[in-house]
C-alpha atoms as a PDB file:
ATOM      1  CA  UNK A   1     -54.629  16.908  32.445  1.00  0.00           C
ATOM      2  CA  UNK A   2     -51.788  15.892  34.658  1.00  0.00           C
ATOM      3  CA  UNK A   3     -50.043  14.805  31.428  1.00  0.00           C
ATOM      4  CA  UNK A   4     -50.576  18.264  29.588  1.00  0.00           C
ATOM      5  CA  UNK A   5     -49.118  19.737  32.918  1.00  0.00           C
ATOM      6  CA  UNK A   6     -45.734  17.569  32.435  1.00  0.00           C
ATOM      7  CA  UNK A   7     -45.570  18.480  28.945  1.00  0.00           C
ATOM      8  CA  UNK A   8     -45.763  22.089  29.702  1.00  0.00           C
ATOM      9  CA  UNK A   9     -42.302  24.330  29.714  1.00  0.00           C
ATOM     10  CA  UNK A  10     -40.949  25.023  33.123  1.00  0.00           C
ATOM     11  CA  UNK A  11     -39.935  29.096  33.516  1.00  0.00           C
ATOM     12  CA  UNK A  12     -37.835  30.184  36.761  1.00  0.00           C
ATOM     13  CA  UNK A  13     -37.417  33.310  37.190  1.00  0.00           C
ATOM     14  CA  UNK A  14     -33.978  34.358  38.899  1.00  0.00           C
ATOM     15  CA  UNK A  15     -35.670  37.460  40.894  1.00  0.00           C
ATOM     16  CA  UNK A  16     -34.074  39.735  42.994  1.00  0.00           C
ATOM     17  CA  UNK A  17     -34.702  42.373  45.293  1.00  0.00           C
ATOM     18  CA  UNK A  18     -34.922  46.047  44.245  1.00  0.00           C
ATOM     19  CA  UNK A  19     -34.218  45.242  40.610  1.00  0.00           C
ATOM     20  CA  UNK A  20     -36.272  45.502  37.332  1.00  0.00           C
ATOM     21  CA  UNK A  21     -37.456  41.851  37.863  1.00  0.00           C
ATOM     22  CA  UNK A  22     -40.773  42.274  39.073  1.00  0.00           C
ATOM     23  CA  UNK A  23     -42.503  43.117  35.740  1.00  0.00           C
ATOM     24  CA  UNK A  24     -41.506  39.438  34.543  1.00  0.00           C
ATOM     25  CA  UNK A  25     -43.504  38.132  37.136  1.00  0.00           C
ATOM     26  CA  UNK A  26     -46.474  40.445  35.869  1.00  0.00           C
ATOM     27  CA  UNK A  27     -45.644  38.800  32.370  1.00  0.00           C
ATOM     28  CA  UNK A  28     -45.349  35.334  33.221  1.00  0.00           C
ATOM     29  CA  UNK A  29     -48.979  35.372  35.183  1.00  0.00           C
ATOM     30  CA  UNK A  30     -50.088  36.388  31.613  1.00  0.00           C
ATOM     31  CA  UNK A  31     -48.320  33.450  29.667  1.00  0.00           C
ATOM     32  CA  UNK A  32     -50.552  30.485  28.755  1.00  0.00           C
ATOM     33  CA  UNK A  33     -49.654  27.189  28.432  1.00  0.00           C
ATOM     34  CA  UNK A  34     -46.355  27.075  30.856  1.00  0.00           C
ATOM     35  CA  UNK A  35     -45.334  26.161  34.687  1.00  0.00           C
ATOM     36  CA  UNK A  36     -43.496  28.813  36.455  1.00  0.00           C
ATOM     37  CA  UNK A  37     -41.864  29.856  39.707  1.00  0.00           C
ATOM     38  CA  UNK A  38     -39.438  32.328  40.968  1.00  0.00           C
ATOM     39  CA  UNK A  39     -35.985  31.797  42.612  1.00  0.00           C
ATOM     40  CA  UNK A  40     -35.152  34.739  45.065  1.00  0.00           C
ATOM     41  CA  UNK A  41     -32.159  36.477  45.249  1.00  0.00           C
ATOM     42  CA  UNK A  42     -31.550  39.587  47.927  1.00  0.00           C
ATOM     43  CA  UNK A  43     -28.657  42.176  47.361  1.00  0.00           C
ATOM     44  CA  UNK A  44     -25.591  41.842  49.578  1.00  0.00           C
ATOM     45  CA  UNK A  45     -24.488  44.920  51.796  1.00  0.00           C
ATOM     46  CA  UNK A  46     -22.522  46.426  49.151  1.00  0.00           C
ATOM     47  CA  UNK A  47     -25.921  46.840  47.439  1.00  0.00           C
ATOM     48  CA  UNK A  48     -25.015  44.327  44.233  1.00  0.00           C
ATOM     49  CA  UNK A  49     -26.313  41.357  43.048  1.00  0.00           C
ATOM     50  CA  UNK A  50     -24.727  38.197  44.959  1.00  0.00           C
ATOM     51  CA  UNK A  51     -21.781  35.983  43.086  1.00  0.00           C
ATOM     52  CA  UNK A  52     -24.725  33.073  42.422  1.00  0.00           C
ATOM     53  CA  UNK A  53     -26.276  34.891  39.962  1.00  0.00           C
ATOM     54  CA  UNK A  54     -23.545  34.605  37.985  1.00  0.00           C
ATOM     55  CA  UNK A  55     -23.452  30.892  38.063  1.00  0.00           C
ATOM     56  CA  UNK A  56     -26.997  31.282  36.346  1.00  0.00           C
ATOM     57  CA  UNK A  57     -25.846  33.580  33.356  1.00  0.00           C
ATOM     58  CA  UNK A  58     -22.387  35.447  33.464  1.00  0.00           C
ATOM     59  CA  UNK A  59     -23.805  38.684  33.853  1.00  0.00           C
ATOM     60  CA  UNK A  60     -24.829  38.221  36.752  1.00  0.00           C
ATOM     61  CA  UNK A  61     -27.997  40.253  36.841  1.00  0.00           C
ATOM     62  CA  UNK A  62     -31.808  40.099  36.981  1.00  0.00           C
ATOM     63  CA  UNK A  63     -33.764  39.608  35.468  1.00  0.00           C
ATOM     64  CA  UNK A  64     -32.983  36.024  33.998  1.00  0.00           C
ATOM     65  CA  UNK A  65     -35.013  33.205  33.061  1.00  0.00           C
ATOM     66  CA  UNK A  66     -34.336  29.615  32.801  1.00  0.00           C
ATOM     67  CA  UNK A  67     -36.718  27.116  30.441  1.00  0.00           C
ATOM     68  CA  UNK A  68     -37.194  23.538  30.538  1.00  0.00           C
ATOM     69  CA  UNK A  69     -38.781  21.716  28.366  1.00  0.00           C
ATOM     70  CA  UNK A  70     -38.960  17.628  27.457  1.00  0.00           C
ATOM     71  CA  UNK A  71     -37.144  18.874  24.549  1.00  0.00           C
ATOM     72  CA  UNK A  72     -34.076  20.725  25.823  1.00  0.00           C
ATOM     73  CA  UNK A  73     -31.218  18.840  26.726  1.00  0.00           C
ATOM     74  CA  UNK A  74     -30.586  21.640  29.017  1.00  0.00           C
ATOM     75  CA  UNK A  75     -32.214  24.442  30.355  1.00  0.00           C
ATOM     76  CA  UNK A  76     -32.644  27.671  27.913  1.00  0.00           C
ATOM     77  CA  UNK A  77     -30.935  30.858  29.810  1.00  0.00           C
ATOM     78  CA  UNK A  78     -32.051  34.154  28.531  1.00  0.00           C
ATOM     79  CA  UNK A  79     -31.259  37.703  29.784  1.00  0.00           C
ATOM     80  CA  UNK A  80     -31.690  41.225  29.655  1.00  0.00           C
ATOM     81  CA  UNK A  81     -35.778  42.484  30.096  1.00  0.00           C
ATOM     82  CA  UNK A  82     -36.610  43.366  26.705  1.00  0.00           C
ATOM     83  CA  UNK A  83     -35.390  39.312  25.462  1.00  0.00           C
ATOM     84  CA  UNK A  84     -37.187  38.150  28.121  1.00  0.00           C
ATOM     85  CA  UNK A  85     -40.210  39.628  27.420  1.00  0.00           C
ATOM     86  CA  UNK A  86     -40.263  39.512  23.232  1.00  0.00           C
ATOM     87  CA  UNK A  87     -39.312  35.748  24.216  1.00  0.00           C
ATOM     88  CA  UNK A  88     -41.902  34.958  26.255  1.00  0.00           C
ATOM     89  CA  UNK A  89     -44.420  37.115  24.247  1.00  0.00           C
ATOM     90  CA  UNK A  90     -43.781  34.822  20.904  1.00  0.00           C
ATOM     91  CA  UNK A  91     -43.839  31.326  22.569  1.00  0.00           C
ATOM     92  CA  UNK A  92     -46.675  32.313  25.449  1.00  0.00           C
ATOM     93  CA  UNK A  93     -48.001  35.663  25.401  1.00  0.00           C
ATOM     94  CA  UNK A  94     -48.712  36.570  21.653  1.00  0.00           C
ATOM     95  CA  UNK A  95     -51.831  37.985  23.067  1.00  0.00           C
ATOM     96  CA  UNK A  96     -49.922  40.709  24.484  1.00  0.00           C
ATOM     97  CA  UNK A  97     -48.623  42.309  21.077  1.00  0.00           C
ATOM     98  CA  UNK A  98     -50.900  43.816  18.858  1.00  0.00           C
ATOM     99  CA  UNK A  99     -51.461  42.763  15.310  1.00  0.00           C
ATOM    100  CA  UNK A 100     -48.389  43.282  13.046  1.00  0.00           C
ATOM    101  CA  UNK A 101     -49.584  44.426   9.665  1.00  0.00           C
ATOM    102  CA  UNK A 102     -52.826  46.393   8.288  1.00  0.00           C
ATOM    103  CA  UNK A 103     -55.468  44.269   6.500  1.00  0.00           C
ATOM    104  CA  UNK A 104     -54.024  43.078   3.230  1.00  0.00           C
ATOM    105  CA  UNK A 105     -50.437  44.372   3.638  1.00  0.00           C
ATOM    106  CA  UNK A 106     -48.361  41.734   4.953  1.00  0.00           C
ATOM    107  CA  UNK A 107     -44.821  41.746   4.758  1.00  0.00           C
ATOM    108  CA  UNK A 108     -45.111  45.842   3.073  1.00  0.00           C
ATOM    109  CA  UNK A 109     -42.637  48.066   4.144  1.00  0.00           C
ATOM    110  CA  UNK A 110     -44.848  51.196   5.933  1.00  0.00           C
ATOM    111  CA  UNK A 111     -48.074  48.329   6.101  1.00  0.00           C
ATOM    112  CA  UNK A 112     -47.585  47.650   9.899  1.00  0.00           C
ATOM    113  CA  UNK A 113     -49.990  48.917  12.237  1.00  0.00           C
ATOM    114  CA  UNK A 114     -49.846  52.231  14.454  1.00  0.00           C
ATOM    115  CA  UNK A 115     -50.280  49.668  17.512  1.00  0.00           C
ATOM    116  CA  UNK A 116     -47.835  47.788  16.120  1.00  0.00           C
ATOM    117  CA  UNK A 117     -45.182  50.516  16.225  1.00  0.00           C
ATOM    118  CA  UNK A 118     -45.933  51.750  19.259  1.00  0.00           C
ATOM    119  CA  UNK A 119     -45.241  47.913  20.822  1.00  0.00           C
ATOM    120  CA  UNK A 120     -42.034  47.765  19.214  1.00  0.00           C
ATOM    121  CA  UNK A 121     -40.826  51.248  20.182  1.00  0.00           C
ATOM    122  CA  UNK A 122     -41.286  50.608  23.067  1.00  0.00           C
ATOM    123  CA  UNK A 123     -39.961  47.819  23.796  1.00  0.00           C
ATOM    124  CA  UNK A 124     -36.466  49.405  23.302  1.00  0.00           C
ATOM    125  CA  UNK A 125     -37.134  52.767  24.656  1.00  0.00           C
ATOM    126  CA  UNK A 126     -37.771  51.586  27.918  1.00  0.00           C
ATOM    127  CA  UNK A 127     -34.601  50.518  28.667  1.00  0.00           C
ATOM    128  CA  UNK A 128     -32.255  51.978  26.197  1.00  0.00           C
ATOM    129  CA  UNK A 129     -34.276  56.009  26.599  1.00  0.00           C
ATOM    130  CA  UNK A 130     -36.048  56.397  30.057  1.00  0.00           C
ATOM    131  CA  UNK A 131     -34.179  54.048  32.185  1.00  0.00           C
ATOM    132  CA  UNK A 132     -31.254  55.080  31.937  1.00  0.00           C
ATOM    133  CA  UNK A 133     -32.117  58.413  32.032  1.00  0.00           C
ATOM    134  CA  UNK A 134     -34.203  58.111  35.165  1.00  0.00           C
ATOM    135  CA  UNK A 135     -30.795  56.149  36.224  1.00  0.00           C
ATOM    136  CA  UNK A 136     -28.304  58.823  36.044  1.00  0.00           C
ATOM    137  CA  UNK A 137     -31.036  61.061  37.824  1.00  0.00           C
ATOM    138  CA  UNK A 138     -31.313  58.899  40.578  1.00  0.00           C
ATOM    139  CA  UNK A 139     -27.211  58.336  40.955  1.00  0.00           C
ATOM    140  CA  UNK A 140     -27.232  62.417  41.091  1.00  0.00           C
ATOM    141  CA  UNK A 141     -29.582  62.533  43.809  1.00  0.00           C
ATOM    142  CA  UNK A 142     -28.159  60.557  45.788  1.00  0.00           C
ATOM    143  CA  UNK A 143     -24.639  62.309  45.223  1.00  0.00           C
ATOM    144  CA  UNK A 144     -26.279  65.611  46.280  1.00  0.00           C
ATOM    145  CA  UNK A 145     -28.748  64.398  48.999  1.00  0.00           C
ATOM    146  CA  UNK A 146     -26.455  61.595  50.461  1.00  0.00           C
ATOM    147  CA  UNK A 147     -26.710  61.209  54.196  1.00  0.00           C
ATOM    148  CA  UNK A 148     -23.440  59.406  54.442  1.00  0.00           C
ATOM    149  CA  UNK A 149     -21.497  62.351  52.875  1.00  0.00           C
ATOM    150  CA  UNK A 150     -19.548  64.876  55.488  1.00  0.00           C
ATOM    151  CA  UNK A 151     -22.003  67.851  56.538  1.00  0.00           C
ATOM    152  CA  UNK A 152     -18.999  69.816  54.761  1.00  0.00           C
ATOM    153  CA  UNK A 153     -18.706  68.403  51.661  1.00  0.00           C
ATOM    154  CA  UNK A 154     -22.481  68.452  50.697  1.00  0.00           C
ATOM    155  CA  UNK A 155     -22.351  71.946  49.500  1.00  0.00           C
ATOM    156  CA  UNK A 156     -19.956  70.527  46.643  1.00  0.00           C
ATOM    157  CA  UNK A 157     -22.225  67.524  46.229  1.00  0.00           C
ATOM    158  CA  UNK A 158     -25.037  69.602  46.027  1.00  0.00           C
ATOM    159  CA  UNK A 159     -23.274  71.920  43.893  1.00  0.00           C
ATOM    160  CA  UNK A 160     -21.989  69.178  41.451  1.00  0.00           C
ATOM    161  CA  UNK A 161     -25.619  67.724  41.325  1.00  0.00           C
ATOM    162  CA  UNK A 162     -27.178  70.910  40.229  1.00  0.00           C
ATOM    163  CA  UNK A 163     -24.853  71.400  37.672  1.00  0.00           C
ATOM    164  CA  UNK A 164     -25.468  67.734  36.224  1.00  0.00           C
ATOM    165  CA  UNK A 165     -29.564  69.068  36.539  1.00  0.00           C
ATOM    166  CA  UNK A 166     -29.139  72.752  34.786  1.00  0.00           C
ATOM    167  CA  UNK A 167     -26.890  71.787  32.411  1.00  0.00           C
ATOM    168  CA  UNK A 168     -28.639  68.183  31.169  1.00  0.00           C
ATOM    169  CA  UNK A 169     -31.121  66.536  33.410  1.00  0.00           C
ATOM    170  CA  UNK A 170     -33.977  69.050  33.652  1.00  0.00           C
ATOM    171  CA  UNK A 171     -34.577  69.423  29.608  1.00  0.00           C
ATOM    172  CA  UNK A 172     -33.950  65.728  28.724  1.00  0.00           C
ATOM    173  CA  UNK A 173     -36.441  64.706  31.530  1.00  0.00           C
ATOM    174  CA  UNK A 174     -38.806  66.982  30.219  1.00  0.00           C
ATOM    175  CA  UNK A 175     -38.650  65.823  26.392  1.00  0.00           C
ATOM    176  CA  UNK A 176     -39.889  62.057  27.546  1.00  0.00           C
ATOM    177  CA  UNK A 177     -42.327  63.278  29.782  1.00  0.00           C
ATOM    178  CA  UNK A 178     -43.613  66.056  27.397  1.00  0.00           C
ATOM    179  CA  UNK A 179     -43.200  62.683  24.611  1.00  0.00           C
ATOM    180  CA  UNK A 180     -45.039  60.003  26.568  1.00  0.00           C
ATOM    181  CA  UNK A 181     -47.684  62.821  27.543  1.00  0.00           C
ATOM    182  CA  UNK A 182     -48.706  63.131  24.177  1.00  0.00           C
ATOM    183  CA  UNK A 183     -47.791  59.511  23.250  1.00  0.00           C
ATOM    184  CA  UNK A 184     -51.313  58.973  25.601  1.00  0.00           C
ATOM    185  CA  UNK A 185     -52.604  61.958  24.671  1.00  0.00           C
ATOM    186  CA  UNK A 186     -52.991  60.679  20.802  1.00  0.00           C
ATOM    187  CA  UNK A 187     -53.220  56.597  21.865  1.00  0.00           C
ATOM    188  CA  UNK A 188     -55.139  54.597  18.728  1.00  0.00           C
ATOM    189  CA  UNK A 189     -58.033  54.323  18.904  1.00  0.00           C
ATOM    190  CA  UNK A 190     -58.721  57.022  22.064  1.00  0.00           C
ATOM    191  CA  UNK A 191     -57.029  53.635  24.276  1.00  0.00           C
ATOM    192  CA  UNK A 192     -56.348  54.158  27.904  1.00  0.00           C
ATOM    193  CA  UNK A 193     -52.853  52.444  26.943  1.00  0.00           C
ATOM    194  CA  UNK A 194     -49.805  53.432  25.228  1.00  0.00           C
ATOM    195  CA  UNK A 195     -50.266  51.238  22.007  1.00  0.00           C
ATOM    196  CA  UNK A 196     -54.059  51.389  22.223  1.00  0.00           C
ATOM    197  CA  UNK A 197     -57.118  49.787  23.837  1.00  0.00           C
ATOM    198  CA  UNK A 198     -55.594  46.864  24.960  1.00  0.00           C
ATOM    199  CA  UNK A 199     -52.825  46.426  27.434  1.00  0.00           C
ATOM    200  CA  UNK A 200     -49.765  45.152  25.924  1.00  0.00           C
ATOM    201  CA  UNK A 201     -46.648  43.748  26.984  1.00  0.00           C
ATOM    202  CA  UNK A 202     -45.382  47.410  26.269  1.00  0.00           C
ATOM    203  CA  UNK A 203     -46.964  48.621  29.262  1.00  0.00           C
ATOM    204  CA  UNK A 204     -46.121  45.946  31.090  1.00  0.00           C
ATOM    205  CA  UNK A 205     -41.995  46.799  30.225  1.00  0.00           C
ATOM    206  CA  UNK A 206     -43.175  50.695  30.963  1.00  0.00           C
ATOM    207  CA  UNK A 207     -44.325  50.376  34.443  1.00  0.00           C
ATOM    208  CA  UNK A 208     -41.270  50.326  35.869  1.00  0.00           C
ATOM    209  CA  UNK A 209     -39.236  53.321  34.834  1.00  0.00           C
ATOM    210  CA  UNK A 210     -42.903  55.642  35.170  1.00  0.00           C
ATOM    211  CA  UNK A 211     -44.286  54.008  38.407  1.00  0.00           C
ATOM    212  CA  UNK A 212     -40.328  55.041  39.621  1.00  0.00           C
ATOM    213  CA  UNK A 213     -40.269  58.760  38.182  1.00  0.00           C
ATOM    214  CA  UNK A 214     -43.628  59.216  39.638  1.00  0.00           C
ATOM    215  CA  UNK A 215     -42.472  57.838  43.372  1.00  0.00           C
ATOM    216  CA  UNK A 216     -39.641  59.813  42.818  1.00  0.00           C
ATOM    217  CA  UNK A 217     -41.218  62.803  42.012  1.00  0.00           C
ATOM    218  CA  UNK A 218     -39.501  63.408  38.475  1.00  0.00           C
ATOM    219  CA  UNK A 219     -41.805  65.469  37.151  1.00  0.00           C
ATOM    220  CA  UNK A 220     -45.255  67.616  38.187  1.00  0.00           C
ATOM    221  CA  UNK A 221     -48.177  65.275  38.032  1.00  0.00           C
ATOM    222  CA  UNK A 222     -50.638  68.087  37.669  1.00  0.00           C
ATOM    223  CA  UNK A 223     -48.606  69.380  34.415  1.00  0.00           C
ATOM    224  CA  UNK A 224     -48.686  65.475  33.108  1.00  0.00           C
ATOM    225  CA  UNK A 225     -52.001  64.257  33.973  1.00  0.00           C
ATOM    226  CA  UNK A 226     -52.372  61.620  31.232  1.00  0.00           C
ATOM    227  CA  UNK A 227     -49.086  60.491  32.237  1.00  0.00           C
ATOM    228  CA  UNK A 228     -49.334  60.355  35.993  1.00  0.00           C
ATOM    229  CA  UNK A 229     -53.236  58.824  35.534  1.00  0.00           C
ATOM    230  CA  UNK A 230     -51.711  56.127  33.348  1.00  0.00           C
ATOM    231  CA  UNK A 231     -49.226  55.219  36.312  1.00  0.00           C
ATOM    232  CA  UNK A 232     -51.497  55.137  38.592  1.00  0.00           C
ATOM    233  CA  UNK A 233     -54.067  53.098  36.767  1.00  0.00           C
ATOM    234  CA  UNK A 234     -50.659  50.977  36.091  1.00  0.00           C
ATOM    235  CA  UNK A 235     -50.355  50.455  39.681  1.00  0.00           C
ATOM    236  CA  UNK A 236     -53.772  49.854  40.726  1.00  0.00           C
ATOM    237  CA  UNK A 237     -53.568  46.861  37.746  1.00  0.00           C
ATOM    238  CA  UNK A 238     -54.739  43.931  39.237  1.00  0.00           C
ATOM    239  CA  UNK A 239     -51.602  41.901  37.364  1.00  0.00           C
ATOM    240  CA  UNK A 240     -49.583  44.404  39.018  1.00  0.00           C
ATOM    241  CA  UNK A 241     -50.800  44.170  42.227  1.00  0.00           C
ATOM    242  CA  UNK A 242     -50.925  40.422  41.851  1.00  0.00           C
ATOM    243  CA  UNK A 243     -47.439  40.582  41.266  1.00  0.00           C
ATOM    244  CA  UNK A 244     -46.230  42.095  44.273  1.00  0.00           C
ATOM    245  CA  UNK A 245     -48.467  39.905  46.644  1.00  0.00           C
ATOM    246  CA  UNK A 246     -46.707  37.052  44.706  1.00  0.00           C
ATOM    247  CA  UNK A 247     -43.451  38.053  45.500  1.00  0.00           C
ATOM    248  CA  UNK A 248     -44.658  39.080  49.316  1.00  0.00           C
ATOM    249  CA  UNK A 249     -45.517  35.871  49.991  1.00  0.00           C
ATOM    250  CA  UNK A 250     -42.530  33.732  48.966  1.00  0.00           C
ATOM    251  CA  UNK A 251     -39.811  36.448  50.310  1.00  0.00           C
ATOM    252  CA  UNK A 252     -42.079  37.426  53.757  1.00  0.00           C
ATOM    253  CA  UNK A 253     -40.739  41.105  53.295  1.00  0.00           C
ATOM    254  CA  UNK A 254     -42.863  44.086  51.641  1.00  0.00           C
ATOM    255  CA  UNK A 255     -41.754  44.695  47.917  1.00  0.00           C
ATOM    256  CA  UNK A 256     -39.333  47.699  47.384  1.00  0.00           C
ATOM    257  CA  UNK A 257     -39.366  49.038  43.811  1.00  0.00           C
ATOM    258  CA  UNK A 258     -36.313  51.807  44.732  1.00  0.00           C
ATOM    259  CA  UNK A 259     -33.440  51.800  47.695  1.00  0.00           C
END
């Protein structure tokens, strides 16, 4: 057994306060077959990740993992969430994606599954849709509602973040919430999830941006009720909670998803 435990890949993940690292360490309590730990990182005053991050991948940013394995002659670095997470799905967590292709048509162009296409959607619309959107929305805010500014600027401020809301915010804000609404609305298989009955690695890339607009009050719960149900029953996960009592105990501070 102790043998099997050498042989085993090694994950650390680079982790780091108020960033969109915490759903790795969801993910890697659902990988099989690997050792894994996390190296903590907190922001510096100016609010940005500090220089060493950089010295593990040029980017500087988290999330990042590092692997070692017997194998490598040195340690595999990967970035950016969505990487991360199709990585470690493949090698550890296949159980996480849902099957590829409909009974008898492998490899067919059109023969993957609903589930299937959800997963992969996705996986890329997390990031490259909703988070950025939810992004911009929060950089707004906090140039209309920012404490710091001079009582007698705000009314620009304010002015200037209305404008951003009326003219492009409000609408594209609605069209994913009004989407991902009936996304659950018409899950396979009358699931609880977004690709179906089982949770998926999907969800696990989705809690962040949703648990966020939801905190953040984005959008009316009571007009999105599949939508703000599936959050909360997100949140009240016990991988998700896990997660955060994981990273409470090795930092000794309370977990902050938002400044």
């Amino acid at each position: 057994m102790a043998d099997q435990a050498l042989q085993n890949p090694k994950v650390t993940l680079h982790w780091l306060n108020q960033s969109r690292s915490q759903r790795i360490v969801w993910l890697l309590q659902e990988c099989k077959g690997i050792d894994w730990d996390l190296k903590i990182y907190k922001r510096d005053s100016d609010s940005l990740a500090p220089p060493a991050l950089k010295k593990i991948h040029p980017l500087g940013k988290s999330p990042v993992i590092s692997i070692e394995t017997p194998a490598l002659a040195k340690p595999l670095v990967l970035a950016e969430s969505g990487t991360i997470i199709e990585y470690l799905c493949d090698h550890f967590a296949q159980h996480l994606v849902p099957k590829r292709y409909q009974d008898g048509k492998d490899g067919q162009v059109g023969g993957e599954t609903e589930q299937w296409l959800r997963f992969r959607t996705y996986m890329h619309y997390a990031e490259g849709s909703l988070m950025s959107t939810l992004l911009l929305a929060m950089v707004i805010d906090n140039i209309g509602d920012n404490p710091a500014t001079p009582f007698f600027i705000r009314p620009i401020t304010r002015a200037i973040s209305s404008k951003v809301y009326s003219i492009f915010l409000t609408n594209t804000l609605k069209t994913h919430f009004d989407f991902l609404e009936q996304q659950l609305a018409t899950s396979p298989g009358d699931g609880k999830y977004l690709c179906g009955v089982e949770l998926t690695a999907a969800d696990i890339f989705m809690t962040f941006p949703l648990v966020a607009a939801l905190n953040k009050k984005k959008y009316d719960a009571a007009r999105y009720p599949k939508l703000s149900g599936y959050t909360k029953m997100m949140e009240s996960h016990e991988g998700y909670k896990a997660s955060i009592k994981k990273t409470e105990e090795l930092t000794g501070e309370k977990y902050e998803l938002l400044p």
